[in-house]
PDB file of N, CA and C in Angstrom:
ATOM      1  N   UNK A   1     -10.283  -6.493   0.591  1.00  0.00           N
ATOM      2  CA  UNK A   1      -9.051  -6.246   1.317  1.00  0.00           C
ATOM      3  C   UNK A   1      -7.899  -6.827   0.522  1.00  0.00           C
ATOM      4  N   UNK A   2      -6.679  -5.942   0.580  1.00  0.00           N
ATOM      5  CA  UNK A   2      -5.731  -6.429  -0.509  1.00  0.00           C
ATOM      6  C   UNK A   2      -4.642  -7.097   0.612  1.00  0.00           C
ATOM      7  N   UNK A   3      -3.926  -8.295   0.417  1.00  0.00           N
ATOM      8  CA  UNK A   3      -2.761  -8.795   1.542  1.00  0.00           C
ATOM      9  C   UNK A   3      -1.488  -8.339   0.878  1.00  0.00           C
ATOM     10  N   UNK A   4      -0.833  -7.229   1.049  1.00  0.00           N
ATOM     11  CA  UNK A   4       0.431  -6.253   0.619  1.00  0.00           C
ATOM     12  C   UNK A   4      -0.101  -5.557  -0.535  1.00  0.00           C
ATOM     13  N   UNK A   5       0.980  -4.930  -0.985  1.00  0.00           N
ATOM     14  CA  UNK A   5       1.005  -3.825  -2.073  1.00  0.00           C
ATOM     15  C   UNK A   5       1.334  -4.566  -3.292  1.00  0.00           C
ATOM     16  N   UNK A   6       1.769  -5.078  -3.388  1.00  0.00           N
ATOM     17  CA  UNK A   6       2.140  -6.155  -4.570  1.00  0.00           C
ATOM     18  C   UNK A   6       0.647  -6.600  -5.224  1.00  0.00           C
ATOM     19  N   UNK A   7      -0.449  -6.912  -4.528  1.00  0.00           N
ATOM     20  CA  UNK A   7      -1.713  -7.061  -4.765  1.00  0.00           C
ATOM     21  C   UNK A   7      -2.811  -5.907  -4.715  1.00  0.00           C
ATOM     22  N   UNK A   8      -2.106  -5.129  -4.205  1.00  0.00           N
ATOM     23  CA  UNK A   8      -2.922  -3.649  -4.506  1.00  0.00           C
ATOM     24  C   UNK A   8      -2.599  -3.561  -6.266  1.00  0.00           C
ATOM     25  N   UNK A   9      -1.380  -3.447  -6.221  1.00  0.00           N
ATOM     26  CA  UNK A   9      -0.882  -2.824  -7.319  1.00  0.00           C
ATOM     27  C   UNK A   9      -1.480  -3.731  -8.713  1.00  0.00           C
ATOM     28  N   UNK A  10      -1.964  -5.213  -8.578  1.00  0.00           N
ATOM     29  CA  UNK A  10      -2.204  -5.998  -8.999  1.00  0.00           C
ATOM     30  C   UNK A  10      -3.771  -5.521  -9.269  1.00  0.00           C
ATOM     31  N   UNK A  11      -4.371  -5.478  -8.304  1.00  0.00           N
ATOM     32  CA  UNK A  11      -5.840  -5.223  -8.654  1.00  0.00           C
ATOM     33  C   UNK A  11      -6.381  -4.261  -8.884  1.00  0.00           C
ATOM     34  N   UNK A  12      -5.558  -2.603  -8.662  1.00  0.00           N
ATOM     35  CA  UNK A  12      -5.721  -1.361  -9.375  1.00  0.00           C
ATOM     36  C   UNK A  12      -5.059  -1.554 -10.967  1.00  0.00           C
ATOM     37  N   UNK A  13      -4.027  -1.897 -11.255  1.00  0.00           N
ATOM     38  CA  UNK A  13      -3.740  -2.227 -12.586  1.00  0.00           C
ATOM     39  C   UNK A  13      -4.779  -2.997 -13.126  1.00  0.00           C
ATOM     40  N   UNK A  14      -5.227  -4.048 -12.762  1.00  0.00           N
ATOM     41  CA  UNK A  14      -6.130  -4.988 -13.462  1.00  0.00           C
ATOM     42  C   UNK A  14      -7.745  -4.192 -14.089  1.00  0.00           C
ATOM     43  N   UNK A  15      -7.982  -3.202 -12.805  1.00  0.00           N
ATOM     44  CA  UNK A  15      -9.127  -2.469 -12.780  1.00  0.00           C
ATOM     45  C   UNK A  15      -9.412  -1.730 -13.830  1.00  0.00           C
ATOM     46  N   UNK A  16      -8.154  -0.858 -14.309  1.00  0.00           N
ATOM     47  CA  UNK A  16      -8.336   0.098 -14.793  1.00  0.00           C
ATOM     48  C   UNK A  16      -8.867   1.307 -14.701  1.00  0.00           C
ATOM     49  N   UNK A  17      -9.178   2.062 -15.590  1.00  0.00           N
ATOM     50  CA  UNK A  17     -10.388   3.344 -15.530  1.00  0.00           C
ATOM     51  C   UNK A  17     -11.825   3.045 -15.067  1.00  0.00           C
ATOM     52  N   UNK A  18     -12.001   1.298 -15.386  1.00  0.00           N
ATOM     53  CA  UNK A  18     -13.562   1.301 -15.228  1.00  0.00           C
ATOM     54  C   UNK A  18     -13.831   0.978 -13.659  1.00  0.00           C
ATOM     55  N   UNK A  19     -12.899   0.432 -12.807  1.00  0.00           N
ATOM     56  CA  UNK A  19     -12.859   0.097 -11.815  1.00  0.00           C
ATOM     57  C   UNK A  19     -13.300  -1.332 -11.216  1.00  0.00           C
ATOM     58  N   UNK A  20     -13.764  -2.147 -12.581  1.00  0.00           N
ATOM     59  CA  UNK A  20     -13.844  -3.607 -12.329  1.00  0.00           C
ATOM     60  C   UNK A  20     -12.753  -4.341 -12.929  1.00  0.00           C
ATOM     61  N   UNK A  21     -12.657  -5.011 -11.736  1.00  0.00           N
ATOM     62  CA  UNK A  21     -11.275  -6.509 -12.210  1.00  0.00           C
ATOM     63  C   UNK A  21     -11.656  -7.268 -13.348  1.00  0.00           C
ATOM     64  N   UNK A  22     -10.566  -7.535 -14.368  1.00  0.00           N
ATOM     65  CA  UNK A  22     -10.766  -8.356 -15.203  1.00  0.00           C
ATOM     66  C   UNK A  22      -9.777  -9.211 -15.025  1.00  0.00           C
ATOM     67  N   UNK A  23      -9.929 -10.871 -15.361  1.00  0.00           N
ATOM     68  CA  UNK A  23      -8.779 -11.811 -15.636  1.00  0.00           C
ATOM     69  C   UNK A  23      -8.218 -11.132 -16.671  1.00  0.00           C
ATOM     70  N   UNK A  24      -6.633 -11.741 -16.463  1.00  0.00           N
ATOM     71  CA  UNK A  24      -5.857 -11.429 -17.696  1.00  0.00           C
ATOM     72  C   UNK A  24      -4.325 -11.983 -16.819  1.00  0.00           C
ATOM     73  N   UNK A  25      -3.479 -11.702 -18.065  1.00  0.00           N
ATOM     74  CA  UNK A  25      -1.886 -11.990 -17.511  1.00  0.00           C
ATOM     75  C   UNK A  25      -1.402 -10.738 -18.543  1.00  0.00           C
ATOM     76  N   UNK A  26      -0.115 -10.635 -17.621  1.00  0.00           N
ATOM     77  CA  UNK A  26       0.074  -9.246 -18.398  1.00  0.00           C
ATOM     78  C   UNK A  26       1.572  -8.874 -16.645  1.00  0.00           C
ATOM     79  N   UNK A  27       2.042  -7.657 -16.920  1.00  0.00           N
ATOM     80  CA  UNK A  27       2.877  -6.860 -15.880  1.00  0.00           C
ATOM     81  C   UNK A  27       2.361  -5.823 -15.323  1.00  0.00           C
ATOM     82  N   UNK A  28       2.216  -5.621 -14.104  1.00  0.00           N
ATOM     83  CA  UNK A  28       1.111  -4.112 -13.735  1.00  0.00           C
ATOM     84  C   UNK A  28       2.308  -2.857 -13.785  1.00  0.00           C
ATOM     85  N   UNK A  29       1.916  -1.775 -14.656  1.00  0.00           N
ATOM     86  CA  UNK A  29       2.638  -0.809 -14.747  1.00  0.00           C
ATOM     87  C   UNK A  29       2.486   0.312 -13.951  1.00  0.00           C
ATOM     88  N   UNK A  30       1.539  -0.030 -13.461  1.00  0.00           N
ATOM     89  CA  UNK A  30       1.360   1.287 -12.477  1.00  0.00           C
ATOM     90  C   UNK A  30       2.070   1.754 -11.333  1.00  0.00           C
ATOM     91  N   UNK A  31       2.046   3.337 -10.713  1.00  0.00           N
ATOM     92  CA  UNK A  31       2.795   3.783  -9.680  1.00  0.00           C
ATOM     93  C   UNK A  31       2.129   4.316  -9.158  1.00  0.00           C
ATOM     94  N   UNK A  32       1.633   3.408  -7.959  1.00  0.00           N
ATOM     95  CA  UNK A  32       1.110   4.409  -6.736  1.00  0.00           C
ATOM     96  C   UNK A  32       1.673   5.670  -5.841  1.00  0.00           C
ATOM     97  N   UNK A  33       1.562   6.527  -5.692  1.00  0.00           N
ATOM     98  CA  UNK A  33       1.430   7.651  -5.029  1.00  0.00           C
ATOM     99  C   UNK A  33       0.949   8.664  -4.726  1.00  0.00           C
ATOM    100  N   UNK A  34       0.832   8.889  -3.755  1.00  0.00           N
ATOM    101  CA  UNK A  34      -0.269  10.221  -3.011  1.00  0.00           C
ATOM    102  C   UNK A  34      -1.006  10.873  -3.888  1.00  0.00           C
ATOM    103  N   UNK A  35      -2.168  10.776  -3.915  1.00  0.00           N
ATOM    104  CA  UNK A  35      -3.072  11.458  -4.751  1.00  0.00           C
ATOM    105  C   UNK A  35      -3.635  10.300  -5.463  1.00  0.00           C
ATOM    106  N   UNK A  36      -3.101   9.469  -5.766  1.00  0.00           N
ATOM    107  CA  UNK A  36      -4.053   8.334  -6.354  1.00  0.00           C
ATOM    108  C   UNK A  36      -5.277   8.142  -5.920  1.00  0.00           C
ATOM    109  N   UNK A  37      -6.207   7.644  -6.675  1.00  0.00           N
ATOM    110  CA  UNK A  37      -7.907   7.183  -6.190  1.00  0.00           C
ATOM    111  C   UNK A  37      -7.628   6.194  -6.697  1.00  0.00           C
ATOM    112  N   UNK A  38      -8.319   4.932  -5.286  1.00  0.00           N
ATOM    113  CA  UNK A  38      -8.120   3.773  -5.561  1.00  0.00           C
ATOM    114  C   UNK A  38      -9.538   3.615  -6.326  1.00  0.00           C
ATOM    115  N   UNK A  39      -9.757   2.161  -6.937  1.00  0.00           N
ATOM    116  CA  UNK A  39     -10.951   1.357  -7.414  1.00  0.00           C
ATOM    117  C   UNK A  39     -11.084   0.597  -6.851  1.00  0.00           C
ATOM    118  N   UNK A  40     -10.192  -0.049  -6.671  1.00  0.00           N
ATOM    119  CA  UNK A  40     -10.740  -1.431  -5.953  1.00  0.00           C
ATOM    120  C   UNK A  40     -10.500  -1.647  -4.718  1.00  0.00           C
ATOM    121  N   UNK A  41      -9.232  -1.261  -3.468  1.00  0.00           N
ATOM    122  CA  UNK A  41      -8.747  -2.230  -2.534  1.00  0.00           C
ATOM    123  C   UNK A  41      -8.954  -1.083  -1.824  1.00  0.00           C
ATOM    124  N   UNK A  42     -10.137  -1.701  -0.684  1.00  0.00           N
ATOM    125  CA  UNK A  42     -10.844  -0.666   0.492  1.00  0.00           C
ATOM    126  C   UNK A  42     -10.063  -0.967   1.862  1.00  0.00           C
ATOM    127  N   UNK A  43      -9.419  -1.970   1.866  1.00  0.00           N
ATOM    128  CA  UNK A  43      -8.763  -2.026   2.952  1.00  0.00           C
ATOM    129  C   UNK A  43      -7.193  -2.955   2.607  1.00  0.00           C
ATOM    130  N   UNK A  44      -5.824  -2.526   3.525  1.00  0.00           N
ATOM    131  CA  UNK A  44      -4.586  -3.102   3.366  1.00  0.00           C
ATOM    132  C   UNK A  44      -4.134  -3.542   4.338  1.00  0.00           C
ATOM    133  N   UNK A  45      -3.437  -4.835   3.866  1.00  0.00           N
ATOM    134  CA  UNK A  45      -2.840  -5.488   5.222  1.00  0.00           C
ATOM    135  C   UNK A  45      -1.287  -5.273   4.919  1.00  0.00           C
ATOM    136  N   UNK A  46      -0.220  -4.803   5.446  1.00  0.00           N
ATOM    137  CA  UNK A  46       0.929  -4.559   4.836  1.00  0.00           C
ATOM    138  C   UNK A  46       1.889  -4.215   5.694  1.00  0.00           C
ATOM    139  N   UNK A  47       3.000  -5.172   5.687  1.00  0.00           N
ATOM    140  CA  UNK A  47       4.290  -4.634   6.946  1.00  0.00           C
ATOM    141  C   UNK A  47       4.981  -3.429   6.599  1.00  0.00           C
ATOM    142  N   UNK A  48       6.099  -2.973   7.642  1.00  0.00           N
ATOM    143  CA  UNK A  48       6.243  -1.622   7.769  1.00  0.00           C
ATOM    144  C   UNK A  48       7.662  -1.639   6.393  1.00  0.00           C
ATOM    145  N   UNK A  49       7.217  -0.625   5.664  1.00  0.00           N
ATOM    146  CA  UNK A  49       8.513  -0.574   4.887  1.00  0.00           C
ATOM    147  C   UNK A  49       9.216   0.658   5.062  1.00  0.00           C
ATOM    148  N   UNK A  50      10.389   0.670   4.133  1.00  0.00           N
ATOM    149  CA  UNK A  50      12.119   1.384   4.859  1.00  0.00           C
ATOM    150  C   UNK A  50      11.030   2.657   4.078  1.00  0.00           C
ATOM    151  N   UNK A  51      11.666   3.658   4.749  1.00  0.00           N
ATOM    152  CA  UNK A  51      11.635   5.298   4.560  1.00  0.00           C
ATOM    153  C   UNK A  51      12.383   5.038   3.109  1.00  0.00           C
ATOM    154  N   UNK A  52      11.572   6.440   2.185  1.00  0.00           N
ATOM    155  CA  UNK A  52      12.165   6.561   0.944  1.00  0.00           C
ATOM    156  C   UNK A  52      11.918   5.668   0.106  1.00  0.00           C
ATOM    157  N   UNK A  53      10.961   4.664   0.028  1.00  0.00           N
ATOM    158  CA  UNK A  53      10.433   3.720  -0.928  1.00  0.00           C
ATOM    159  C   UNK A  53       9.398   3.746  -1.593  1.00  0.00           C
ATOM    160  N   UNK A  54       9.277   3.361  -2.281  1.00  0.00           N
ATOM    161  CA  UNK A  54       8.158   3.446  -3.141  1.00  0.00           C
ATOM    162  C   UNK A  54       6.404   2.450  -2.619  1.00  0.00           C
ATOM    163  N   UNK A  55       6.918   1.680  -1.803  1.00  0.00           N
ATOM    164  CA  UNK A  55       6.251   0.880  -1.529  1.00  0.00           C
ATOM    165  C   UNK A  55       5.235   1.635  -0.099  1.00  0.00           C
ATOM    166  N   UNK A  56       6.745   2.697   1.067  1.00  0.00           N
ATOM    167  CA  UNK A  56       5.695   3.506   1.400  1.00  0.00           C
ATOM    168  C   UNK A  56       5.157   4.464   0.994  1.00  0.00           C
ATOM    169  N   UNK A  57       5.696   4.865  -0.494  1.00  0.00           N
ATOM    170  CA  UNK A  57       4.541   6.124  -1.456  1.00  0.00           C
ATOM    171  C   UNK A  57       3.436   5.591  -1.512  1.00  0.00           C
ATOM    172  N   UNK A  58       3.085   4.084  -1.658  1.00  0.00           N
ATOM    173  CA  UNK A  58       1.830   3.417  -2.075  1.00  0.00           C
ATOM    174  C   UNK A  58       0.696   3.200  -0.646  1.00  0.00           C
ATOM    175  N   UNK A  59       1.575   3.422   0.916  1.00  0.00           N
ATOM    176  CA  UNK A  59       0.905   3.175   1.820  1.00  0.00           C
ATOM    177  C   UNK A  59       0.501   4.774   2.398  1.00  0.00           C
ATOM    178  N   UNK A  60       1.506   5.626   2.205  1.00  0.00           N
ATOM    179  CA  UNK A  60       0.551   6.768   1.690  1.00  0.00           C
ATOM    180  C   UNK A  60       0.237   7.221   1.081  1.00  0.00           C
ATOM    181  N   UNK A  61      -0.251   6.813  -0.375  1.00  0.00           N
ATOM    182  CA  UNK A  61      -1.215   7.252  -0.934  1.00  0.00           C
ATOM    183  C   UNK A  61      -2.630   6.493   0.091  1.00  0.00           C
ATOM    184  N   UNK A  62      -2.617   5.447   0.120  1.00  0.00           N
ATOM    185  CA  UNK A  62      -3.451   4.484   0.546  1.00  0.00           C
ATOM    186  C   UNK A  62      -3.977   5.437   1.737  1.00  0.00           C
ATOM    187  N   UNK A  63      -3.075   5.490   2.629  1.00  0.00           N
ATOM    188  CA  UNK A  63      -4.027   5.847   3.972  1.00  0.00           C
ATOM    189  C   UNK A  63      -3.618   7.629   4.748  1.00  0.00           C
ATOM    190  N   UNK A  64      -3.123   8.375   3.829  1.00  0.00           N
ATOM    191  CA  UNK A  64      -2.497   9.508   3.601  1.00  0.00           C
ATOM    192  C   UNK A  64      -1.387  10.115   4.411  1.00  0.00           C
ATOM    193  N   UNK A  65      -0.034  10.618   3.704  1.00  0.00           N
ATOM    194  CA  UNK A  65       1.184  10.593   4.299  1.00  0.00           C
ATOM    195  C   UNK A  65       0.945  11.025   5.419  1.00  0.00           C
ATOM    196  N   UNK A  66       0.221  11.990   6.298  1.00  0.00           N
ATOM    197  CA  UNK A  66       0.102  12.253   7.537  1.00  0.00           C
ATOM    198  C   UNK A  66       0.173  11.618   8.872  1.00  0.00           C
ATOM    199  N   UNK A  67      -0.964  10.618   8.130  1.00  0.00           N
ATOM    200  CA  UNK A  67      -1.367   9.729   9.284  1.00  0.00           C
ATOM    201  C   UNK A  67      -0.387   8.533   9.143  1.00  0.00           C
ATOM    202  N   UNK A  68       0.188   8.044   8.274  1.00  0.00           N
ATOM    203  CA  UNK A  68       1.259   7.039   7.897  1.00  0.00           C
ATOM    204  C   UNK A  68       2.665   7.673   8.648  1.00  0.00           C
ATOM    205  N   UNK A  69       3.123   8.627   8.509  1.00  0.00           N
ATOM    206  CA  UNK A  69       4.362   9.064   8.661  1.00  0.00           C
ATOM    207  C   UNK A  69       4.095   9.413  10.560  1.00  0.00           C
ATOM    208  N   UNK A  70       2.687   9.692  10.877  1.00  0.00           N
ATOM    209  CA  UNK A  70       2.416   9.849  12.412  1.00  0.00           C
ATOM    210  C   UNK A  70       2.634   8.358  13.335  1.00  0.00           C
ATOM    211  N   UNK A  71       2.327   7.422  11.998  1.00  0.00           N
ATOM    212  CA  UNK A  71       2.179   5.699  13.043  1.00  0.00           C
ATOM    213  C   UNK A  71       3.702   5.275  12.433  1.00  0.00           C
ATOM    214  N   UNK A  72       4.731   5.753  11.484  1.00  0.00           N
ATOM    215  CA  UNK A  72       5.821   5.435  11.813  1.00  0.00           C
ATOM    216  C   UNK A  72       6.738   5.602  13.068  1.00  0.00           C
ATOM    217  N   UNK A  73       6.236   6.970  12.974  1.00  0.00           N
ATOM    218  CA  UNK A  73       7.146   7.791  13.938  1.00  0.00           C
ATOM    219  C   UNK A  73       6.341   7.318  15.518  1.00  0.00           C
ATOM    220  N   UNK A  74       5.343   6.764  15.679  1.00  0.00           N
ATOM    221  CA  UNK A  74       5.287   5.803  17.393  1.00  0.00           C
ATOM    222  C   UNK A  74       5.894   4.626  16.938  1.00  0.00           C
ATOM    223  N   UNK A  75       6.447   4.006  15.945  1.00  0.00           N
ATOM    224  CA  UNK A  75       6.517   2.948  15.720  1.00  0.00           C
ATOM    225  C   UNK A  75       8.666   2.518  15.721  1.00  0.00           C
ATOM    226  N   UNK A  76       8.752   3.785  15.469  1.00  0.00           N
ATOM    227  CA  UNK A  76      10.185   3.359  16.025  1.00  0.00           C
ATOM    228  C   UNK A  76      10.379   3.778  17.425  1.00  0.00           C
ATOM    229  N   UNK A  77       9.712   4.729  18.256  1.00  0.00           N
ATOM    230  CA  UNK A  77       9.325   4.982  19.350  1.00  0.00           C
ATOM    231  C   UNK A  77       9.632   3.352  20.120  1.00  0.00           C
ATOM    232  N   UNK A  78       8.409   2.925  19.681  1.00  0.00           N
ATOM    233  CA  UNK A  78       8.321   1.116  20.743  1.00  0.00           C
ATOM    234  C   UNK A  78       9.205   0.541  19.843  1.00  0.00           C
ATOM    235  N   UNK A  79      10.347   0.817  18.800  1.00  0.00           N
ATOM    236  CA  UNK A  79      11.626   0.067  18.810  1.00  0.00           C
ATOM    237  C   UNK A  79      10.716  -1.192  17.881  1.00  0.00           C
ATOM    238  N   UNK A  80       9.832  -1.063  16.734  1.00  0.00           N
ATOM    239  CA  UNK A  80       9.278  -1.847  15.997  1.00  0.00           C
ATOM    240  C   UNK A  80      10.155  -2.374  14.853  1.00  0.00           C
ATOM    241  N   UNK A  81      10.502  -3.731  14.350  1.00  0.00           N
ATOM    242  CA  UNK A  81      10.841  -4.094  13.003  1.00  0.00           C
ATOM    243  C   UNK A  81      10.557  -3.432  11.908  1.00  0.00           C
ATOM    244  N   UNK A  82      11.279  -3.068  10.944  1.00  0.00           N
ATOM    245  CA  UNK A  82      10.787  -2.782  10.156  1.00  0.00           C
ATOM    246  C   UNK A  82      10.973  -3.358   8.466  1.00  0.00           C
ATOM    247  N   UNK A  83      10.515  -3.793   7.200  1.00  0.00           N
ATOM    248  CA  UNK A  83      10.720  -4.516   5.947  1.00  0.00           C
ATOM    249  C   UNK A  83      10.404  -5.748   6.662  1.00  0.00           C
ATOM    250  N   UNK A  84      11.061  -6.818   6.231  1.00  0.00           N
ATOM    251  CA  UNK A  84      10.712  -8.279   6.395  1.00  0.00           C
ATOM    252  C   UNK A  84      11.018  -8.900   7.863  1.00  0.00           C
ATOM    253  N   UNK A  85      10.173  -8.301   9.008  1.00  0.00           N
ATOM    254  CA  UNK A  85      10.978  -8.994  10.052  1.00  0.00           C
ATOM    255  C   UNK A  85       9.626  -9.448  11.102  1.00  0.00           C
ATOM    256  N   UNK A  86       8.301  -9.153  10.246  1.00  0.00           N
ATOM    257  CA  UNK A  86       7.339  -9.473  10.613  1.00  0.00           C
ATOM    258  C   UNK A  86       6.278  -8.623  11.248  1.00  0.00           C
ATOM    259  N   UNK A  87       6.291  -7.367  11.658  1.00  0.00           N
ATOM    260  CA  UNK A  87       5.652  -6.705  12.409  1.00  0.00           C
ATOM    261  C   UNK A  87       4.707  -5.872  10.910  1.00  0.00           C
ATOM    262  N   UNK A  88       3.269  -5.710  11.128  1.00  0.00           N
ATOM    263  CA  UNK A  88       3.001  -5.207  10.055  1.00  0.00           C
ATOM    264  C   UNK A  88       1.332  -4.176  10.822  1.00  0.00           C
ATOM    265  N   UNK A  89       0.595  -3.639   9.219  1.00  0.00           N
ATOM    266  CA  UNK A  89      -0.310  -3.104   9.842  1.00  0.00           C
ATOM    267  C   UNK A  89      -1.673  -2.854   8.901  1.00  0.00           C
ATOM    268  N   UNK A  90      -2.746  -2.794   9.582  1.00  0.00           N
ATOM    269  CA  UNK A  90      -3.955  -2.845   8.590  1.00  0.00           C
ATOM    270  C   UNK A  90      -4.626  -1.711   8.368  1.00  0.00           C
ATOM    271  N   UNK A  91      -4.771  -1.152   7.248  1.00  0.00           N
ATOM    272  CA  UNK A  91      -6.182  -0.077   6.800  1.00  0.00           C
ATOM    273  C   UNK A  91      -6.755   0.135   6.093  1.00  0.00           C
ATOM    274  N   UNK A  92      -7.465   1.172   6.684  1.00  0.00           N
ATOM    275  CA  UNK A  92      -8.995   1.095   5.940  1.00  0.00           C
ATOM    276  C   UNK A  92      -8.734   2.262   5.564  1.00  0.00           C
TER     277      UNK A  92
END
């Protein structure tokens, strides 16, 4: 389980093609979005981010824009926080 995207992005970069983590230091260059196949991170813990970001390209790729853009849209419904204000969400 990865805790945000910042550590997704961390442990699919690290992975590579082969799909095992290696130590190292280095900058992760990668860009998640839709269509990506993950390697490593089977499940995300991650608060709600602003429409038009890159960060939710990475939560749907992760759990696919459908179903992401379906739990936004109840989610301003119940009047939910959204970026840094604490309210967040987990998947598999």
């Amino acid at each position: 389980m990865a805790v945000g995207t910042t550590t997704v992005r961390a442990v699919e970069h690290s992975a590579g093609e082969s799909g095992k983590v290696s130590p190292g230091a280095g900058e992760a260059s990668i860009f998640i979005y839709p269509g990506y196949k993950f390697r490593v991170a089977g499940a995300l813990l991650t608060n709600f981010h602003l429409p038009q970001s890159t960060l939710l390209m990475l939560v749907c790729a992760f759990a696919g824009t459908e179903r992401v853009l379906a739990t936004y849209r109840r989610t301003v419904e119940q009047r939910y926080r959204f970026y840094s204000y604490g309210d967040c969400m987990f998947l598999e």
